[in-house]
N, C-alpha and C. Protein backbone atom coordinates (compact mmCIF):
# COMPACT_ATOMS: atom_id res chain seq x y z
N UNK A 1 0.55 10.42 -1.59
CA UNK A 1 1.32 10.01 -0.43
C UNK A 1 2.24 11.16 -0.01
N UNK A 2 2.60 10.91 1.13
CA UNK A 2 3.26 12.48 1.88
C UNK A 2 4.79 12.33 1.45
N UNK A 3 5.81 12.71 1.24
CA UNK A 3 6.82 12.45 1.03
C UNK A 3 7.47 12.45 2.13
N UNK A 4 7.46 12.84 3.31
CA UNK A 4 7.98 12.33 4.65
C UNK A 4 7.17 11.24 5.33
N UNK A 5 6.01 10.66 4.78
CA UNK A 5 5.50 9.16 4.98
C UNK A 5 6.92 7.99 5.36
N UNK A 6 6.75 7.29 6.33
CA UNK A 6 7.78 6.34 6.52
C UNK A 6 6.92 5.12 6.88
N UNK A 7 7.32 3.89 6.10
CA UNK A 7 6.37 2.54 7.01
C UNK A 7 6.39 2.31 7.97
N UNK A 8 5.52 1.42 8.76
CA UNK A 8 5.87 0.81 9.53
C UNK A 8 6.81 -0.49 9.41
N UNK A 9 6.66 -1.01 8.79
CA UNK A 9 7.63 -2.43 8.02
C UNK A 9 8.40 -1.76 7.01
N UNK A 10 9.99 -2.18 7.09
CA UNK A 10 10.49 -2.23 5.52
C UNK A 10 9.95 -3.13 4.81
N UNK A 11 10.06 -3.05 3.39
CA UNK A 11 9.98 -3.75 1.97
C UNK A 11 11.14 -3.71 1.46
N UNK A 12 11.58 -4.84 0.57
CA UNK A 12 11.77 -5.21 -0.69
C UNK A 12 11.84 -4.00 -1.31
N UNK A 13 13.31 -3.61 -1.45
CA UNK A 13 12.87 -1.98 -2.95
C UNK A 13 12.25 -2.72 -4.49
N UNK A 14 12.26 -4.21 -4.53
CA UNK A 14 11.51 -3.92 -5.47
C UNK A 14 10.19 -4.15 -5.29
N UNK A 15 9.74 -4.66 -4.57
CA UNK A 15 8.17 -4.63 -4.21
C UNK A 15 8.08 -3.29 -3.92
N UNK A 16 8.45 -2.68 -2.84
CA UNK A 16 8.47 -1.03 -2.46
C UNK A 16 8.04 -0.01 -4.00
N UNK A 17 8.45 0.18 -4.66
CA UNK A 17 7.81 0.32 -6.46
C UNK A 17 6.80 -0.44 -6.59
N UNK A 18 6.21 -1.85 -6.75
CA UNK A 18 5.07 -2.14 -7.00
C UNK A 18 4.23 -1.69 -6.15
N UNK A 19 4.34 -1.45 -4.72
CA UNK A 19 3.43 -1.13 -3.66
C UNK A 19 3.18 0.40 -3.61
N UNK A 20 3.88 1.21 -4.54
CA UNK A 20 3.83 3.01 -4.37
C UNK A 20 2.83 3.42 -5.98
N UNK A 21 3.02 2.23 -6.89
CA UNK A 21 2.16 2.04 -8.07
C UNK A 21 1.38 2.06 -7.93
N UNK A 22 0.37 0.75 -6.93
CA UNK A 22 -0.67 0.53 -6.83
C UNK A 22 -1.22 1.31 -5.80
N UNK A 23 -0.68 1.73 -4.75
CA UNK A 23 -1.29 3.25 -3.58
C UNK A 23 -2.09 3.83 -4.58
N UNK A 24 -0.67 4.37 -5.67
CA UNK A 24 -1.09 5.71 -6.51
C UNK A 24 -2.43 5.28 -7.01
N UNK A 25 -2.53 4.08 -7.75
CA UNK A 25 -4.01 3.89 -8.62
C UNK A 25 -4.81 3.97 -7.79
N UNK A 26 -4.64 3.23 -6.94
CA UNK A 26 -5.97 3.30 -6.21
C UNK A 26 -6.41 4.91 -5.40
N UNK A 27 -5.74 4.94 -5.30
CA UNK A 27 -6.27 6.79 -4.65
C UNK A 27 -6.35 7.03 -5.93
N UNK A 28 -5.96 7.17 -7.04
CA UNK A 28 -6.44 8.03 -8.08
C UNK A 28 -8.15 7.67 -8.79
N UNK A 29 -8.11 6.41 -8.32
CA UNK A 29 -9.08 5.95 -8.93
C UNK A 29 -10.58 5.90 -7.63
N UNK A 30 -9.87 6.50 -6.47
CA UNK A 30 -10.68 6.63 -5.66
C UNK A 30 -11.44 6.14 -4.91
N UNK A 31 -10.49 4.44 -5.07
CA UNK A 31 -11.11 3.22 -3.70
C UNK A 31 -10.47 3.50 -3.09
N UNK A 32 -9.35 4.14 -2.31
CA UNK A 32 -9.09 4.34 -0.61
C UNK A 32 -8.90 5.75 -1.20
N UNK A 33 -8.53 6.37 0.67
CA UNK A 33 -8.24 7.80 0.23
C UNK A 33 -7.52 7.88 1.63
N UNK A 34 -7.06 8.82 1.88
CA UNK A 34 -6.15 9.13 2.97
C UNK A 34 -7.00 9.58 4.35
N UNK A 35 -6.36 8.92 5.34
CA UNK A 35 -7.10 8.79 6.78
C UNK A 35 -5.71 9.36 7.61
N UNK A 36 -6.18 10.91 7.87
CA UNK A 36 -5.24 11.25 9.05
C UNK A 36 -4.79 10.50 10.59
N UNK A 37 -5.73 10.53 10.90
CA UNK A 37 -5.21 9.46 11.98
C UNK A 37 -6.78 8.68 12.37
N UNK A 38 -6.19 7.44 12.90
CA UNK A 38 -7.08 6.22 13.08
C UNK A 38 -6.45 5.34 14.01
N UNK A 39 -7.53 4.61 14.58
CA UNK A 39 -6.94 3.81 15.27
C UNK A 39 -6.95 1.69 14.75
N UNK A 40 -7.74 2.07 13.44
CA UNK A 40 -8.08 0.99 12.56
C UNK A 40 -7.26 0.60 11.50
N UNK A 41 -6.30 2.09 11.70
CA UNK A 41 -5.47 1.98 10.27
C UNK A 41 -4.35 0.27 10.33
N UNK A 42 -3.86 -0.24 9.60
CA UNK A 42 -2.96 -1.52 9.56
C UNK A 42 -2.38 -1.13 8.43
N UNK A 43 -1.23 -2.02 8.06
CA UNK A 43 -0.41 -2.28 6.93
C UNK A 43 -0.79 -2.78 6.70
N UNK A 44 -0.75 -3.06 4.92
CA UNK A 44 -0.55 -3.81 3.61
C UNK A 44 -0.16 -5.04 3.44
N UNK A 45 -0.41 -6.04 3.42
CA UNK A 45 0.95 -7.16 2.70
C UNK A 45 0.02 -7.57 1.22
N UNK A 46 1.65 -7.86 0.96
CA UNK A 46 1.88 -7.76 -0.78
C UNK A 46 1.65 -9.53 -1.11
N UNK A 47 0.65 -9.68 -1.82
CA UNK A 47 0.71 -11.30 -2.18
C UNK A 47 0.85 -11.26 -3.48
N UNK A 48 2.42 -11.49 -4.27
CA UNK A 48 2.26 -12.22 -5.57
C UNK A 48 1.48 -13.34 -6.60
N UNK A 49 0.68 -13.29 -7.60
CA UNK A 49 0.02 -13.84 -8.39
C UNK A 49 0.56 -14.57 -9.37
N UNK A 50 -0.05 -15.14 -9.83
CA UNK A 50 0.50 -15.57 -11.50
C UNK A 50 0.47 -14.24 -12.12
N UNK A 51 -0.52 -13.90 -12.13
CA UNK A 51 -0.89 -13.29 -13.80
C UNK A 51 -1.17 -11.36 -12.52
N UNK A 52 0.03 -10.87 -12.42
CA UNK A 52 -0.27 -9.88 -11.33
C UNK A 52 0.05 -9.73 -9.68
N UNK A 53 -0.04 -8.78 -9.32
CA UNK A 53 0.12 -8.53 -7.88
C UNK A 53 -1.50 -8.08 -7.05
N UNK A 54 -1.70 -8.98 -5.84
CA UNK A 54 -2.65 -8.63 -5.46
C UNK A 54 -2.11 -7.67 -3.92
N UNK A 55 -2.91 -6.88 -3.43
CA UNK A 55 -2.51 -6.07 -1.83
C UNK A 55 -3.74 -6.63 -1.27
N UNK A 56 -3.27 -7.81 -0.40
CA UNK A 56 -4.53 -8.20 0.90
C UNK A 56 -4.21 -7.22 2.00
N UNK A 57 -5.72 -7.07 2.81
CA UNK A 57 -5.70 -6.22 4.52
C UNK A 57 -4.73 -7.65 5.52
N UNK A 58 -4.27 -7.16 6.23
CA UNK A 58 -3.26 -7.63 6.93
C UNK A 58 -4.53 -8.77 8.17
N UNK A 59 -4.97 -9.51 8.60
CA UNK A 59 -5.58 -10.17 9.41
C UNK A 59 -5.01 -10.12 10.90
């Protein structure tokens, strides 16, 4: 992630940490990857679990 990256939505600083965790894995692990510009791109929302945090595509 870029370090001058800014959201579009604030977060929760503590979700904001769970949501910069799971970016990281997943680009590390190489299911998303970074898209300079798009016109498809959307935000994130964060749905809490029992057992975990899931990130659904925004509808």
């Amino acid at each position: 992630m870029e370090e001058e990256a800014r959201p579009t939505r604030r977060l929760n600083l503590t979700i904001l940490d769970v949501v910069k965790k799971e970016v990281t894995k997943l680009l590390a692990s190489r299911i998303i990857y970074p898209i300079s510009n798009s016109n498809w791109i959307s935000p994130v929302q964060l749905v809490p679990k029992k057992f975990g945090v899931t990130v659904a595509k925004n509808r």
